[in-house]
PDB file of N, CA and C in Angstrom:
ATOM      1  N   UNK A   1       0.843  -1.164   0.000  1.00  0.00           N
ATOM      2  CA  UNK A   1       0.000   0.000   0.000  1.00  0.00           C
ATOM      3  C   UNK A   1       0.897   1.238   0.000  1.00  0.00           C
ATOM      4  N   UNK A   2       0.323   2.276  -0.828  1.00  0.00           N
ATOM      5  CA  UNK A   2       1.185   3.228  -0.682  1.00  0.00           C
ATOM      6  C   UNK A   2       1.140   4.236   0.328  1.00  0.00           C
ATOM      7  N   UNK A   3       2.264   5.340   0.860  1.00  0.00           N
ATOM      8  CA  UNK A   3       2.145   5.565   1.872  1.00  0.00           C
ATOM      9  C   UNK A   3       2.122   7.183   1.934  1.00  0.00           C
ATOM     10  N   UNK A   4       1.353   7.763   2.745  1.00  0.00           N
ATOM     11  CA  UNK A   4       1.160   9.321   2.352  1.00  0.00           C
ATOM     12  C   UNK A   4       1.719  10.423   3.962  1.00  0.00           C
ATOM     13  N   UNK A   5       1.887  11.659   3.389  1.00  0.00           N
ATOM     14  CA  UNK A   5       2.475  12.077   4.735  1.00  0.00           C
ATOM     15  C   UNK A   5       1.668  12.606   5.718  1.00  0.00           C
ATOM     16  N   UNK A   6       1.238  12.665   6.903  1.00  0.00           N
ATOM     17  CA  UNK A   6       0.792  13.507   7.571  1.00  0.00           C
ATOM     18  C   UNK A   6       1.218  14.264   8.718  1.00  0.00           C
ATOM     19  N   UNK A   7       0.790  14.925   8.654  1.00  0.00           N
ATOM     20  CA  UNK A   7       1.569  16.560   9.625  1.00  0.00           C
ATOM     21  C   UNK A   7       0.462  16.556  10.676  1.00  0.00           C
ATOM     22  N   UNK A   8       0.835  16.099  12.371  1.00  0.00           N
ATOM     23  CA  UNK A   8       0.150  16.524  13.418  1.00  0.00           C
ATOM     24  C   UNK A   8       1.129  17.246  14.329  1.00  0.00           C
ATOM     25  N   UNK A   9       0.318  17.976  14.993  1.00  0.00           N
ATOM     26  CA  UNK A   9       0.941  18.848  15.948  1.00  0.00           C
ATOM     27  C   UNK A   9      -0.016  18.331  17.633  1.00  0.00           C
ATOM     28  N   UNK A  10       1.120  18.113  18.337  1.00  0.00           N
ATOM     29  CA  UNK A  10       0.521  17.127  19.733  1.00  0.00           C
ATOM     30  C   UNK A  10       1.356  18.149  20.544  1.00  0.00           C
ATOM     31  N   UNK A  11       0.645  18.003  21.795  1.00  0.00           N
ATOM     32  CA  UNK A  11       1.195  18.823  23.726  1.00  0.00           C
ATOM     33  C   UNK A  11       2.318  18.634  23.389  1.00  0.00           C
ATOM     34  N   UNK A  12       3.534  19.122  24.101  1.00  0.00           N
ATOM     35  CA  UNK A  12       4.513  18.723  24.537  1.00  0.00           C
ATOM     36  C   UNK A  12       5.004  17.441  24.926  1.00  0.00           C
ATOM     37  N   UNK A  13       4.059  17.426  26.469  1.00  0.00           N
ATOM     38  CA  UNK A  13       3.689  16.355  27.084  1.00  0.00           C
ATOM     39  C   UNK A  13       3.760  15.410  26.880  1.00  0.00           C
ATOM     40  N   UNK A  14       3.025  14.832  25.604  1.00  0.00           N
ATOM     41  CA  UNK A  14       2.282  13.437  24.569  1.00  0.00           C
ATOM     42  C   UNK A  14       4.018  13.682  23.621  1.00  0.00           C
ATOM     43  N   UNK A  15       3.976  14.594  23.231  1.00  0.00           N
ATOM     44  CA  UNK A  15       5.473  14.385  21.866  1.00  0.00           C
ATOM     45  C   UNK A  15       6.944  13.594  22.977  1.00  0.00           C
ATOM     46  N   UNK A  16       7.432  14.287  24.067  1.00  0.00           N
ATOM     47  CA  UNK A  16       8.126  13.989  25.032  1.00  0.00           C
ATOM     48  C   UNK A  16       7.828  12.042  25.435  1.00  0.00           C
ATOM     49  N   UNK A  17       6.180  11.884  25.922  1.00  0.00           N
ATOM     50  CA  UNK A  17       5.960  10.324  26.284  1.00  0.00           C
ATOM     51  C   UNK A  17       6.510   9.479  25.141  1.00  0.00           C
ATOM     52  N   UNK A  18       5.844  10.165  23.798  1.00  0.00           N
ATOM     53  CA  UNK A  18       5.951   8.903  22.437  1.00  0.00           C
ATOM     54  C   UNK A  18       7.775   9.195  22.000  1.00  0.00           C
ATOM     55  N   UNK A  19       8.439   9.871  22.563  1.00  0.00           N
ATOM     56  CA  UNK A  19       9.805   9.640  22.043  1.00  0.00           C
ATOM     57  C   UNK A  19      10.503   8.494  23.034  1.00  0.00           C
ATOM     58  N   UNK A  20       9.860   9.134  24.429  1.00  0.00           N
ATOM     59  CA  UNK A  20      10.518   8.193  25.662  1.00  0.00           C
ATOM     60  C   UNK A  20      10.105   6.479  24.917  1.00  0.00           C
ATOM     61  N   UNK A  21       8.783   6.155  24.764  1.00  0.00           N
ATOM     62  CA  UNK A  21       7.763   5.102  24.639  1.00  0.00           C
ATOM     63  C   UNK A  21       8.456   4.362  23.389  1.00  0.00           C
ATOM     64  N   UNK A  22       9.181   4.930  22.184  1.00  0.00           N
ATOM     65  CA  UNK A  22       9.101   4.092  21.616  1.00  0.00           C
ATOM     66  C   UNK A  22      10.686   3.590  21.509  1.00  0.00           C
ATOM     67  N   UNK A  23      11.351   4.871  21.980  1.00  0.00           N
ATOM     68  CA  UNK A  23      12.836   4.510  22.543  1.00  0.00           C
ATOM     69  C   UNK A  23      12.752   2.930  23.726  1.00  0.00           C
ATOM     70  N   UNK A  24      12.294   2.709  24.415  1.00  0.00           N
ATOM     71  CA  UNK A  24      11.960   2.121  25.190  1.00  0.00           C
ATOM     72  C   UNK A  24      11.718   0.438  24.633  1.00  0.00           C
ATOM     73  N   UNK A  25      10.559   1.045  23.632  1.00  0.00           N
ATOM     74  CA  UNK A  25       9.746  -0.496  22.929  1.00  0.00           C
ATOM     75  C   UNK A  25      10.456  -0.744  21.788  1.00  0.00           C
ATOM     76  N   UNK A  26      11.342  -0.085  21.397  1.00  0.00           N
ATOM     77  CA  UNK A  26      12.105  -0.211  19.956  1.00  0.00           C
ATOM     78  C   UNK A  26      11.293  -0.257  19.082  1.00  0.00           C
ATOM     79  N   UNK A  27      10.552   0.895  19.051  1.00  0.00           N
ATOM     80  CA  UNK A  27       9.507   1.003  17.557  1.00  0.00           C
ATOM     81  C   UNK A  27      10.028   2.297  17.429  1.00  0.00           C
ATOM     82  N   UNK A  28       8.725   3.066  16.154  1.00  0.00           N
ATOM     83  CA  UNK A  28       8.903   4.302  15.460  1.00  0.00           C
ATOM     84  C   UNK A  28       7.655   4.977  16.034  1.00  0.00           C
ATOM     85  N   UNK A  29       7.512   6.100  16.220  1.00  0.00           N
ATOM     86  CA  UNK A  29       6.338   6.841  16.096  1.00  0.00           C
ATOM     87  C   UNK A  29       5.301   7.222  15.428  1.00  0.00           C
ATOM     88  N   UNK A  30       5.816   6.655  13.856  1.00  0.00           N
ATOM     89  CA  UNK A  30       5.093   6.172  13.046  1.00  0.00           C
ATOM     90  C   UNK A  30       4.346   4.751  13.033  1.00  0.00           C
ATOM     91  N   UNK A  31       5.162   3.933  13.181  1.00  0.00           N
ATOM     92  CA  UNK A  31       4.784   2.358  14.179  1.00  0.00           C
ATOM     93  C   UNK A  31       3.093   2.657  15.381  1.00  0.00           C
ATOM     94  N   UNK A  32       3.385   3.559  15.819  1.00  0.00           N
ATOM     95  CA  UNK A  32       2.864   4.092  17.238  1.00  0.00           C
ATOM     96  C   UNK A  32       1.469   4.686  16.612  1.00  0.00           C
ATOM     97  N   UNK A  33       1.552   6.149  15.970  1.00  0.00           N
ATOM     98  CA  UNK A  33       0.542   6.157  15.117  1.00  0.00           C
ATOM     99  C   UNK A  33      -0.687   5.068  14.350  1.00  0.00           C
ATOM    100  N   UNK A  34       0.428   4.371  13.602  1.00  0.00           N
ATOM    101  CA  UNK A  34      -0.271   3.533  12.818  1.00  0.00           C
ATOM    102  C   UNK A  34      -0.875   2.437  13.336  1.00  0.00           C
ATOM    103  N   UNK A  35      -0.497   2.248  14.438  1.00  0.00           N
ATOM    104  CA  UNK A  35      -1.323   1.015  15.233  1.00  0.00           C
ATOM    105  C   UNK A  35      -2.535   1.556  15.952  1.00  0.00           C
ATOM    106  N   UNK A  36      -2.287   2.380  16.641  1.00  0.00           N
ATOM    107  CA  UNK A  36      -3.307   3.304  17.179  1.00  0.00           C
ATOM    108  C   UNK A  36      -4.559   3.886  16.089  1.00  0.00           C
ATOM    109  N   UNK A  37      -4.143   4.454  15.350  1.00  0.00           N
ATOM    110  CA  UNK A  37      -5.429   4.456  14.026  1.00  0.00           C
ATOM    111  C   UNK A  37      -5.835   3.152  13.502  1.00  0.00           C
ATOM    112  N   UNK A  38      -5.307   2.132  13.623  1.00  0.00           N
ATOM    113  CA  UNK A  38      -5.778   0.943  13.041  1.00  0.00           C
ATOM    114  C   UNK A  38      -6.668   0.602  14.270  1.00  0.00           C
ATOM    115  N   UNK A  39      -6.453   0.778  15.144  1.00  0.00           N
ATOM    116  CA  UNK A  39      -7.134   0.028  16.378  1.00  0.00           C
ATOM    117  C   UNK A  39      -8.736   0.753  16.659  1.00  0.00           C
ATOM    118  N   UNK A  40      -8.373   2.210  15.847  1.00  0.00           N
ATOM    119  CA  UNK A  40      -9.529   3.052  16.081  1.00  0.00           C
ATOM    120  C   UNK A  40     -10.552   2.488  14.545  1.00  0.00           C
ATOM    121  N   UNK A  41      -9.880   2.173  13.655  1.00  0.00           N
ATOM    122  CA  UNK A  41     -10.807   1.470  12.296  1.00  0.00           C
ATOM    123  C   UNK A  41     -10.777   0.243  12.724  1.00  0.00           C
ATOM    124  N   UNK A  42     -10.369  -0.640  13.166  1.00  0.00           N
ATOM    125  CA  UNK A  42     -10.581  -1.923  13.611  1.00  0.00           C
ATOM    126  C   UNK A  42     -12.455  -1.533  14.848  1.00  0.00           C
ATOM    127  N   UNK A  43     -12.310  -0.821  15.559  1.00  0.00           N
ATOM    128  CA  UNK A  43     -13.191  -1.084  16.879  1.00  0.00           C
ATOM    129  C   UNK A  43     -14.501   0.033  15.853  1.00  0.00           C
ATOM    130  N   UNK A  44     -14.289   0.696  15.045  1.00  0.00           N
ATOM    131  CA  UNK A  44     -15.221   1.384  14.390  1.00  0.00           C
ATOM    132  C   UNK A  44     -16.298   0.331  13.259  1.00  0.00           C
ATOM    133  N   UNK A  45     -15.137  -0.545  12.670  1.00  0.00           N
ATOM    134  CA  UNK A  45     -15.804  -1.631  11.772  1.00  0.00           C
ATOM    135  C   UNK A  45     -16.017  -2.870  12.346  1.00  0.00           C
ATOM    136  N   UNK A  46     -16.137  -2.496  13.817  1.00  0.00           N
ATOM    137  CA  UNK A  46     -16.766  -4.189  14.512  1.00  0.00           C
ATOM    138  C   UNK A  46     -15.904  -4.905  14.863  1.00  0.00           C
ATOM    139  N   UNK A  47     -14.322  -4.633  14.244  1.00  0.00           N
ATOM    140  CA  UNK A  47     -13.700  -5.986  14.424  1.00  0.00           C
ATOM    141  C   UNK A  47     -12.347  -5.783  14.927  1.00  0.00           C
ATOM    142  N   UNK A  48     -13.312  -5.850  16.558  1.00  0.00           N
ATOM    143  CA  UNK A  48     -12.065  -5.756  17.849  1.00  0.00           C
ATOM    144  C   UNK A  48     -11.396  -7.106  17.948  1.00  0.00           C
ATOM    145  N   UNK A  49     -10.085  -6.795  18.537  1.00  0.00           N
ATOM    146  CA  UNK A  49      -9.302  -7.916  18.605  1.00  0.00           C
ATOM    147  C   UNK A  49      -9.595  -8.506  20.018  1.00  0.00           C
ATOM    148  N   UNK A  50     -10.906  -8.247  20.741  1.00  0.00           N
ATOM    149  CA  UNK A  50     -11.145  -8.682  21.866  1.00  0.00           C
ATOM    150  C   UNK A  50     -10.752 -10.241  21.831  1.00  0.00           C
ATOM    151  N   UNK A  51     -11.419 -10.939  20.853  1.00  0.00           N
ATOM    152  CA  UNK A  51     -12.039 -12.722  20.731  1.00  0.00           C
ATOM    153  C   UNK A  51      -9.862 -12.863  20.983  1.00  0.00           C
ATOM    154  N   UNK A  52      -9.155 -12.327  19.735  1.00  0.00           N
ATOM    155  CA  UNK A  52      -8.284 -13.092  19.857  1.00  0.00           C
ATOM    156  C   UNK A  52      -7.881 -13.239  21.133  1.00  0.00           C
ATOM    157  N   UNK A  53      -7.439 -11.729  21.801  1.00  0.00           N
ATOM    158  CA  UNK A  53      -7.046 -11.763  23.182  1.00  0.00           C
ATOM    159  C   UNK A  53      -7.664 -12.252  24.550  1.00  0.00           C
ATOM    160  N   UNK A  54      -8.856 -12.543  23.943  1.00  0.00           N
ATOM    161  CA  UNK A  54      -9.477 -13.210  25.209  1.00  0.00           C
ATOM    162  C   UNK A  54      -8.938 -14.504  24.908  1.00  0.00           C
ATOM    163  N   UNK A  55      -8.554 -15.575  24.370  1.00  0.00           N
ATOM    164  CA  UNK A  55      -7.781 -16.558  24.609  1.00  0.00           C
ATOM    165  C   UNK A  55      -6.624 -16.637  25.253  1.00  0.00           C
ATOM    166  N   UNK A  56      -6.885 -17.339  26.523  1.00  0.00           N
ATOM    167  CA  UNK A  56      -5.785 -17.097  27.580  1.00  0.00           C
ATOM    168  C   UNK A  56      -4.651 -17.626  26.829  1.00  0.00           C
ATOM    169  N   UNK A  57      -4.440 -18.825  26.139  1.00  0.00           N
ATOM    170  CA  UNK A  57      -2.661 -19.231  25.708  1.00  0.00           C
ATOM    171  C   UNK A  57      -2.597 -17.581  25.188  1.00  0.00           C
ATOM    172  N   UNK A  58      -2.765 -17.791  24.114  1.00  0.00           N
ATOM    173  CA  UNK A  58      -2.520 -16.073  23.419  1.00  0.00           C
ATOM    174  C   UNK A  58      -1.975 -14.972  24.641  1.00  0.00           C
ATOM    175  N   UNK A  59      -2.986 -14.819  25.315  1.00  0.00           N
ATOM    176  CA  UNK A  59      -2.606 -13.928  26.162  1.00  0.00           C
ATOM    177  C   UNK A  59      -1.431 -13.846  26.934  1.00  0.00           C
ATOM    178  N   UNK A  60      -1.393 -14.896  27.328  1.00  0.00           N
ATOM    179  CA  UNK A  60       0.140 -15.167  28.360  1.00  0.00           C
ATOM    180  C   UNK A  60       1.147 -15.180  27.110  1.00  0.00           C
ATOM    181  N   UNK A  61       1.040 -15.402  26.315  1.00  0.00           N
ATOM    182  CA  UNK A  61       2.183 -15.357  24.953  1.00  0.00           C
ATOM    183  C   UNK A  61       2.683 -14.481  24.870  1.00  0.00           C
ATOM    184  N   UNK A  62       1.462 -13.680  24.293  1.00  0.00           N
ATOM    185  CA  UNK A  62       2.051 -12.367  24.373  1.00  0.00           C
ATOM    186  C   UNK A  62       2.783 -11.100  25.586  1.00  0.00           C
ATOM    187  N   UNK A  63       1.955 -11.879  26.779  1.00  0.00           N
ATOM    188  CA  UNK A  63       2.784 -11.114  28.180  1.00  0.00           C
ATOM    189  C   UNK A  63       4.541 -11.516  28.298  1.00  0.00           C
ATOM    190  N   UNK A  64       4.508 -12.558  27.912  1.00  0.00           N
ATOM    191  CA  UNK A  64       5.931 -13.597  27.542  1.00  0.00           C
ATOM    192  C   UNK A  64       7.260 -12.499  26.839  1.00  0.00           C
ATOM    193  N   UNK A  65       6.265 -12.524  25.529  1.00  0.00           N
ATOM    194  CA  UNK A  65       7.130 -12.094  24.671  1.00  0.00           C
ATOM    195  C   UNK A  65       7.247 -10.245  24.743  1.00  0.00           C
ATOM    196  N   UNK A  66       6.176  -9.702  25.351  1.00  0.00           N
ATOM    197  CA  UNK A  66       6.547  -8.310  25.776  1.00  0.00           C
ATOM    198  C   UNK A  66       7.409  -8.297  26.982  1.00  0.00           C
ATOM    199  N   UNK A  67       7.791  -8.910  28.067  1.00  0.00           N
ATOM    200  CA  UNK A  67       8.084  -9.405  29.258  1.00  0.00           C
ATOM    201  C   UNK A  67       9.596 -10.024  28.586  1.00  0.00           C
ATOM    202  N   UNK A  68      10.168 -10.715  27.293  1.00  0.00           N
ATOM    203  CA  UNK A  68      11.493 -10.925  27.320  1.00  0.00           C
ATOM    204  C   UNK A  68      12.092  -9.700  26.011  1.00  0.00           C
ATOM    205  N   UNK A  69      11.533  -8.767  25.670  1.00  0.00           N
ATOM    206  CA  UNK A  69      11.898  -7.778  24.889  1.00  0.00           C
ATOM    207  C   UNK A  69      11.918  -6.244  25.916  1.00  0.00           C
ATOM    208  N   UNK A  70      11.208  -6.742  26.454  1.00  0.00           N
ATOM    209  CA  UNK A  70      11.234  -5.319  27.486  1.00  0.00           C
ATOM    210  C   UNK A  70      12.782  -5.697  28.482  1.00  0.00           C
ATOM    211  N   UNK A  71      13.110  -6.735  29.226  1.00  0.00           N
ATOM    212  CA  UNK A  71      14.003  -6.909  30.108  1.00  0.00           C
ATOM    213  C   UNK A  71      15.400  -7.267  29.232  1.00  0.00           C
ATOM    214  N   UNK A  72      15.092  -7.380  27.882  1.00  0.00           N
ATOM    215  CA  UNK A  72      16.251  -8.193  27.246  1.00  0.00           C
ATOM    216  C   UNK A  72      16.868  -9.448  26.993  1.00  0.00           C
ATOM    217  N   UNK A  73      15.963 -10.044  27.640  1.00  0.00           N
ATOM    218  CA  UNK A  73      16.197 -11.509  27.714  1.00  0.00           C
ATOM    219  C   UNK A  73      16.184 -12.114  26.157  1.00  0.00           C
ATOM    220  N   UNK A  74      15.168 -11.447  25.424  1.00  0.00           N
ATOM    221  CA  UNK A  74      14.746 -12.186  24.138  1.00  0.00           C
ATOM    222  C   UNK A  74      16.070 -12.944  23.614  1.00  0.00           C
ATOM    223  N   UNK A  75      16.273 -14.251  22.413  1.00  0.00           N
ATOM    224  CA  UNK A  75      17.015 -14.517  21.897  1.00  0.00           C
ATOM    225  C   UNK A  75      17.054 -14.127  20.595  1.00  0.00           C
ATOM    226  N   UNK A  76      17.641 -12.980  19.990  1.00  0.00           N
ATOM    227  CA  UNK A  76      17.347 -12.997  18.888  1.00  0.00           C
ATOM    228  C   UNK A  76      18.458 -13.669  17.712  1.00  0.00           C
ATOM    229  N   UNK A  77      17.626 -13.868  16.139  1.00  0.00           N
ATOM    230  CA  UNK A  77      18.221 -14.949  15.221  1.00  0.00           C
ATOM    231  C   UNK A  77      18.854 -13.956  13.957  1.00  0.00           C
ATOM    232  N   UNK A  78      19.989 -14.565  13.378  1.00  0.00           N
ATOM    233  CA  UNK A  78      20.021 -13.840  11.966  1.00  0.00           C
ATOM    234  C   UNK A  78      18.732 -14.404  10.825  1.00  0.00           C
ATOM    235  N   UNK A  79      18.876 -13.829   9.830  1.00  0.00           N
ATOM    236  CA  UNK A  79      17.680 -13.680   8.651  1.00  0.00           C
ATOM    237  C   UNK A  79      18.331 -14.976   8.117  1.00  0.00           C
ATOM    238  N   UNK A  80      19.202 -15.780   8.331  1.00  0.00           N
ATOM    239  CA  UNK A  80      20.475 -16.941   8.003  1.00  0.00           C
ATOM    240  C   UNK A  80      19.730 -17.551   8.592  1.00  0.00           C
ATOM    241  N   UNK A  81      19.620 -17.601   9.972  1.00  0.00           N
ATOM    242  CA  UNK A  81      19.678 -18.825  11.045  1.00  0.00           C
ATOM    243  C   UNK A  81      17.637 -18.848  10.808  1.00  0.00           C
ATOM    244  N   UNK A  82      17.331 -18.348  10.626  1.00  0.00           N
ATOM    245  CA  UNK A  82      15.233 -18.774  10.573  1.00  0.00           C
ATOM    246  C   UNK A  82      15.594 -18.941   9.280  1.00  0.00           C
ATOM    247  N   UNK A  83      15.873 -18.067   8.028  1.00  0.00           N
ATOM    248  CA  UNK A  83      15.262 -18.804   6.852  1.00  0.00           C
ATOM    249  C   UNK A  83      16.568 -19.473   5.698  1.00  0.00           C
ATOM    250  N   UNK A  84      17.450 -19.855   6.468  1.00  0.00           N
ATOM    251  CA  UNK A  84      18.255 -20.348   5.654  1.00  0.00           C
ATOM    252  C   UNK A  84      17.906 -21.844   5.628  1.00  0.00           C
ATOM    253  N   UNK A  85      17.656 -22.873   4.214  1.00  0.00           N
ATOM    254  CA  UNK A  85      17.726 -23.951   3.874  1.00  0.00           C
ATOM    255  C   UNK A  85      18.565 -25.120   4.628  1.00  0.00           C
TER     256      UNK A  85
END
């Protein structure tokens, strides 16, 4: 999909959290944006991600895997070692 620019102007406050926030989560603010508007067209067209997340495996999965990227623990792989033959 192609991708277009947009220009917002946010508090201080909110610009200061989302630099701390994504420094933190190792995303972009664009990342940050774009999930956040998706989540607002996702819950507008009916189709909340409640069902997935109400499945407890899921859930703890994902506490898992935010829980070894946040502390550092994660193991991460080269693009070699997952998709090499």
């Amino acid at each position: 999909m192609s991708k277009a620019r947009l220009n917002i102007s946010l508090d201080q406050d909110l610009v200061d959290f989302v630099k701390v926030y994504v420094r933190e989560n190792r995303t972009t603010v664009a990342d940050v944006i774009t999930q956040f508007v998706l989540s607002l067209k996702r819950h507008a067209q009916g189709e909340s991600m409640e069902i997935i997340l109400s499945d407890p495996d899921f859930y703890k999965a994902i506490l898992n895997v935010k829980s070894t990227l946040s502390d550092g623990t994660a193991k991460w792989h080269t693009f070699e070692e997952v998709f090499d033959d």
